[in-house]
N, C-alpha and C. Protein backbone atom coordinates (compact mmCIF):
# COMPACT_ATOMS: atom_id res chain seq x y z
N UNK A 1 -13.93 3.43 -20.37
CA UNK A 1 -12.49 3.18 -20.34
C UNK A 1 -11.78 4.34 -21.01
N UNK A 2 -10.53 4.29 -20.50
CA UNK A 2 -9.44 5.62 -21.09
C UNK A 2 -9.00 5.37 -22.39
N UNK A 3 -9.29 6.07 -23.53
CA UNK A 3 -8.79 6.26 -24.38
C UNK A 3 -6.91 5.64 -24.14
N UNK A 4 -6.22 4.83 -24.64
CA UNK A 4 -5.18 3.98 -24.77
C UNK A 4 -4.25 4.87 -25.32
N UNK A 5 -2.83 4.94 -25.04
CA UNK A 5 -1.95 6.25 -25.26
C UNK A 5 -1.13 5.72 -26.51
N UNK A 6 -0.56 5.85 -27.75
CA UNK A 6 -0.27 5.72 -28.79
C UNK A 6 0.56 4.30 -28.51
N UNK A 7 1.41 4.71 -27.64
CA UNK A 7 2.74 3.90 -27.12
C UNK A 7 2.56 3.35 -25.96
N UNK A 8 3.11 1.89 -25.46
CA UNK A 8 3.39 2.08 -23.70
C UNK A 8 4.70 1.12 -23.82
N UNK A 9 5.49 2.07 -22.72
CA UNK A 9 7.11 1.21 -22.58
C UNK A 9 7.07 -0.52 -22.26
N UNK A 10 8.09 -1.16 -22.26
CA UNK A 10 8.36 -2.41 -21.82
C UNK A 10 9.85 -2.56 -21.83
N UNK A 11 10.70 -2.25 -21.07
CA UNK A 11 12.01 -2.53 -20.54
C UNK A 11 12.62 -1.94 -21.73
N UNK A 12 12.21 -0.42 -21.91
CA UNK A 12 13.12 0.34 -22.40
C UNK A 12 12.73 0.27 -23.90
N UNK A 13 11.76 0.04 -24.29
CA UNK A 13 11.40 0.10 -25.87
C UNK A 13 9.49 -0.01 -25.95
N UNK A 14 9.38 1.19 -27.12
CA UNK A 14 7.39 1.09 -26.82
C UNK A 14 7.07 0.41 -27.82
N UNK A 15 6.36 -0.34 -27.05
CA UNK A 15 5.17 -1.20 -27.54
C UNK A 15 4.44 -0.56 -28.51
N UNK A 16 3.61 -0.92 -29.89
CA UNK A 16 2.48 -0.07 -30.43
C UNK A 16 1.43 -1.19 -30.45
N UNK A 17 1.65 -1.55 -31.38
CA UNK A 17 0.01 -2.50 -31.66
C UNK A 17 -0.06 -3.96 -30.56
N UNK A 18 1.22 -4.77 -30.30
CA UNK A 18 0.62 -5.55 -29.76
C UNK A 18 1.39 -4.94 -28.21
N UNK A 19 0.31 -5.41 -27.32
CA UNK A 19 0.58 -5.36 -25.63
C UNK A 19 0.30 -6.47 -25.06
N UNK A 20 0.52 -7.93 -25.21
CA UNK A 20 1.04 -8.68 -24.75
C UNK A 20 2.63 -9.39 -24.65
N UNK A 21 2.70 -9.45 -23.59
CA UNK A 21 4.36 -9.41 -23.22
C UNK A 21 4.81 -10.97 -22.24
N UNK A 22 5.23 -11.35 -23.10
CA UNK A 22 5.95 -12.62 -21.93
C UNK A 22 7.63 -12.29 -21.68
N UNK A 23 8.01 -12.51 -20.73
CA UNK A 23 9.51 -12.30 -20.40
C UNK A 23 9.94 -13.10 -19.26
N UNK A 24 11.33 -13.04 -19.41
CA UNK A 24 12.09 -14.19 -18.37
C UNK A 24 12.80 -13.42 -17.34
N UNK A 25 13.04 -13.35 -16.22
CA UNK A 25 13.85 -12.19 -15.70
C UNK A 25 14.91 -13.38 -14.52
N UNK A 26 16.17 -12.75 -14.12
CA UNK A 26 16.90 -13.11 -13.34
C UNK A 26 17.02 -12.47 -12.01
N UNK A 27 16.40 -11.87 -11.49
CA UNK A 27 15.93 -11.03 -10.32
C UNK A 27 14.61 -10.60 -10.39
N UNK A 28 13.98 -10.29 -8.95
CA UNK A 28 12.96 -9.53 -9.01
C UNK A 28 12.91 -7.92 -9.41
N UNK A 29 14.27 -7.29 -8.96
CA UNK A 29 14.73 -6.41 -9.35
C UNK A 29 15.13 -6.36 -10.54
N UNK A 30 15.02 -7.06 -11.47
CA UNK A 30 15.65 -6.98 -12.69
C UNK A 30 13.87 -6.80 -13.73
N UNK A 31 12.86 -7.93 -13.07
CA UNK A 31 11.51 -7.63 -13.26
C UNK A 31 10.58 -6.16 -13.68
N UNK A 32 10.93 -6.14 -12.02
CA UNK A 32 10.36 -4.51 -11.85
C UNK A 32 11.02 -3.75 -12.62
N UNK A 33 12.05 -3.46 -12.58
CA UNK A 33 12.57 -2.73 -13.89
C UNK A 33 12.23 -2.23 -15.23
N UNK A 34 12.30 -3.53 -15.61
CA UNK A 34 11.63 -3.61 -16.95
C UNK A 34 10.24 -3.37 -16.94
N UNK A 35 9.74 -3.85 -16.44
CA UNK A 35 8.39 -3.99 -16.41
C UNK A 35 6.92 -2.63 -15.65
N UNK A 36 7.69 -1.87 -14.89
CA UNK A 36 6.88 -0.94 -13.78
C UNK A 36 6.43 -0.17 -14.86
N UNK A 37 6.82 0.38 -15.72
CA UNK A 37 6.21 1.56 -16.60
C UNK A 37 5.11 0.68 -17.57
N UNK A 38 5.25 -0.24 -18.02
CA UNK A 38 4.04 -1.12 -18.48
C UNK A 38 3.01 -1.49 -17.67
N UNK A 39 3.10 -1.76 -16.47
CA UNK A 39 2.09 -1.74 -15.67
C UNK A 39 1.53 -0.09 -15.44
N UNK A 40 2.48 0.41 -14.95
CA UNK A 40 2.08 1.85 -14.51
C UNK A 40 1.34 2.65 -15.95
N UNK A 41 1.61 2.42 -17.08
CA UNK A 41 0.80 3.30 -18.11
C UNK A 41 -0.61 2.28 -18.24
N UNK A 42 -0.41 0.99 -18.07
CA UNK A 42 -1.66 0.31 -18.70
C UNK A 42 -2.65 0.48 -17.72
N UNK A 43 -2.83 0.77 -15.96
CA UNK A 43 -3.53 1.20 -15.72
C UNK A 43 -4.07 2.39 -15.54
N UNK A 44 -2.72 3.15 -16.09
CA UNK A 44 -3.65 5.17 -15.94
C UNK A 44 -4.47 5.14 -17.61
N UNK A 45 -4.15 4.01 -18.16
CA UNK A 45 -5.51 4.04 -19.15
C UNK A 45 -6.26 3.57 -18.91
N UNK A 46 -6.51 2.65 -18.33
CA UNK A 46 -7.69 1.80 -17.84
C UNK A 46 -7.52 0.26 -17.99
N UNK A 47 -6.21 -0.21 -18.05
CA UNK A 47 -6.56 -1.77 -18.53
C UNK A 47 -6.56 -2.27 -17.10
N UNK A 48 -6.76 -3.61 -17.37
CA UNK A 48 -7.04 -4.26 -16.01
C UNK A 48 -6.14 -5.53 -16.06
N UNK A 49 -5.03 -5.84 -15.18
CA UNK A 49 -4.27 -7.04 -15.02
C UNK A 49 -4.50 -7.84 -13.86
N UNK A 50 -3.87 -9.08 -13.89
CA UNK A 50 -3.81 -9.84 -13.01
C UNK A 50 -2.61 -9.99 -13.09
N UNK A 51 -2.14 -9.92 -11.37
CA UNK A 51 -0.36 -10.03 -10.86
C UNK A 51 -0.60 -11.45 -9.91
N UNK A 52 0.31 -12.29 -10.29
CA UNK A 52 0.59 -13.65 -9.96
C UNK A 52 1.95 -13.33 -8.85
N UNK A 53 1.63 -13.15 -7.33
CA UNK A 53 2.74 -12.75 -6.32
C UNK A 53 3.23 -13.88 -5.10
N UNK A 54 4.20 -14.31 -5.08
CA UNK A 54 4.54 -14.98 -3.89
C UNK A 54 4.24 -14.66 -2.99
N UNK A 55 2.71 -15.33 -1.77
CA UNK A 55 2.49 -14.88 -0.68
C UNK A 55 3.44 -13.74 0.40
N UNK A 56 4.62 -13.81 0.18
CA UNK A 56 5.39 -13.18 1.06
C UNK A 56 6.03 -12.27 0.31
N UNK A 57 5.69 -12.24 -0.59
CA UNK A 57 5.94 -10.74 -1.56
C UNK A 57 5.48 -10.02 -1.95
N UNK A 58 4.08 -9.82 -1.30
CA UNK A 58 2.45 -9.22 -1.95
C UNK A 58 3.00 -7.65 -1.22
N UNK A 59 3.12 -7.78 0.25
CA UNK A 59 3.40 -6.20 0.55
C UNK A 59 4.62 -5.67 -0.01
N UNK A 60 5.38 -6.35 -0.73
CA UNK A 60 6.51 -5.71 -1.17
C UNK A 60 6.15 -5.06 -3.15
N UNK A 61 5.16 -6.20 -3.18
CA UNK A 61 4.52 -6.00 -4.50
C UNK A 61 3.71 -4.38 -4.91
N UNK A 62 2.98 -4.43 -3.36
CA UNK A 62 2.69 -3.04 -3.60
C UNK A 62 2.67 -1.65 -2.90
N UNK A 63 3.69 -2.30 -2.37
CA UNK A 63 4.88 -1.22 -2.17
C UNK A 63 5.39 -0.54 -3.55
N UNK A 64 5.86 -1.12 -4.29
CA UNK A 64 6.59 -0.59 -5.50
C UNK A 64 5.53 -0.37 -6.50
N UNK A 65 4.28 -1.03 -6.56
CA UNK A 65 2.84 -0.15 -7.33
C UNK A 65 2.62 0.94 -6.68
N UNK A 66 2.66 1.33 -5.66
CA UNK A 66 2.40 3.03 -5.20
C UNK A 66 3.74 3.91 -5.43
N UNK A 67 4.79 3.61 -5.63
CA UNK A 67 6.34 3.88 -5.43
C UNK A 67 5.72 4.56 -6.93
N UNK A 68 5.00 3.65 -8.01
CA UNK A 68 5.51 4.39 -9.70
C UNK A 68 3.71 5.09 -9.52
N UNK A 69 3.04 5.21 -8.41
CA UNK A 69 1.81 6.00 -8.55
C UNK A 69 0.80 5.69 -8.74
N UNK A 70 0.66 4.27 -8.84
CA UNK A 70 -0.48 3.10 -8.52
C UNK A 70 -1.42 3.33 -7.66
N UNK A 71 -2.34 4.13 -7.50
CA UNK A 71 -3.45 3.98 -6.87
C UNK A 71 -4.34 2.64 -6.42
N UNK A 72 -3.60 1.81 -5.06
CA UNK A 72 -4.22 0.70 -5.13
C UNK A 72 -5.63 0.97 -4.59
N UNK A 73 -6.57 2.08 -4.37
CA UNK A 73 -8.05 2.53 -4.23
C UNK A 73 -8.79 2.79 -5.55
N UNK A 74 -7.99 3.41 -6.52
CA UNK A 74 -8.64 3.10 -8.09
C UNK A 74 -8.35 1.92 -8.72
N UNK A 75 -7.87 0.78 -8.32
CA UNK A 75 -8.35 -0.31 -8.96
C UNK A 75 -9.36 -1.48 -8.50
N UNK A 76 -10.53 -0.52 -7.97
CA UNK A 76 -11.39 -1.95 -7.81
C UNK A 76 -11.57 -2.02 -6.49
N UNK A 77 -11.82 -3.30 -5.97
CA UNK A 77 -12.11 -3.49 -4.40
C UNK A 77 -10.83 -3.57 -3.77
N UNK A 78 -10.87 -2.87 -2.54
CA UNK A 78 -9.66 -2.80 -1.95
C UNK A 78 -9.15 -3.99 -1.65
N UNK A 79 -9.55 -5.35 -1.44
CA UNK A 79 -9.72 -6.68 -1.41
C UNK A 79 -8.76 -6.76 -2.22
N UNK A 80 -8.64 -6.53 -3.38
CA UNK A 80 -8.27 -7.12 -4.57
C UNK A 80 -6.63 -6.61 -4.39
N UNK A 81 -6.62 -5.72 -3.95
CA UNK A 81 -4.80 -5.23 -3.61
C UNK A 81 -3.97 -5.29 -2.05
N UNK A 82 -4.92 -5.44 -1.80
CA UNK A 82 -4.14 -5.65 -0.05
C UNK A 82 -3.82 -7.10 0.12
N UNK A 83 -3.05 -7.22 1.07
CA UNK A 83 -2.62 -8.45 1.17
C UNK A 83 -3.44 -9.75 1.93
């Protein structure tokens, strides 16, 4: 696993010691927002999440994981990111 980067964002403020995050959002767009750079740093270190997606929002889901540089081929079985 990747050595873990000092900091990782969460809707505009970094995280240090703890990286668990619960939040409430009023859009999906309001979600992603906040949230894309926390996903996007926790896996160019290596962590591993699980995304909970409304069947009919999975290709839109990762759509916007490749949009911030998400390699959905480096995480695992391709299974695991396609729709």
């Amino acid at each position: 696993m990747n050595r873990p980067p000092a900091h990782i964002r969460f809707g505009g403020c970094e995280l240090t010691r703890s990286r668990h995050v619960c939040a409430f959002f009023n859009s999906p767009d309001e979600a992603y927002k906040s949230s894309m750079s926390f996903i996007s740093e926790g896996f160019a270190c290596g962590h591993k999440a699980v995304h909970f997606v409304n069947p009919g929002s999975i290709g839109s889901h990762l759509e916007r994981l490749q949009c911030e540089g998400v390699d959905k081929g480096s995480r695992g079985g391709a299974s695991e990111m396609d729709e």
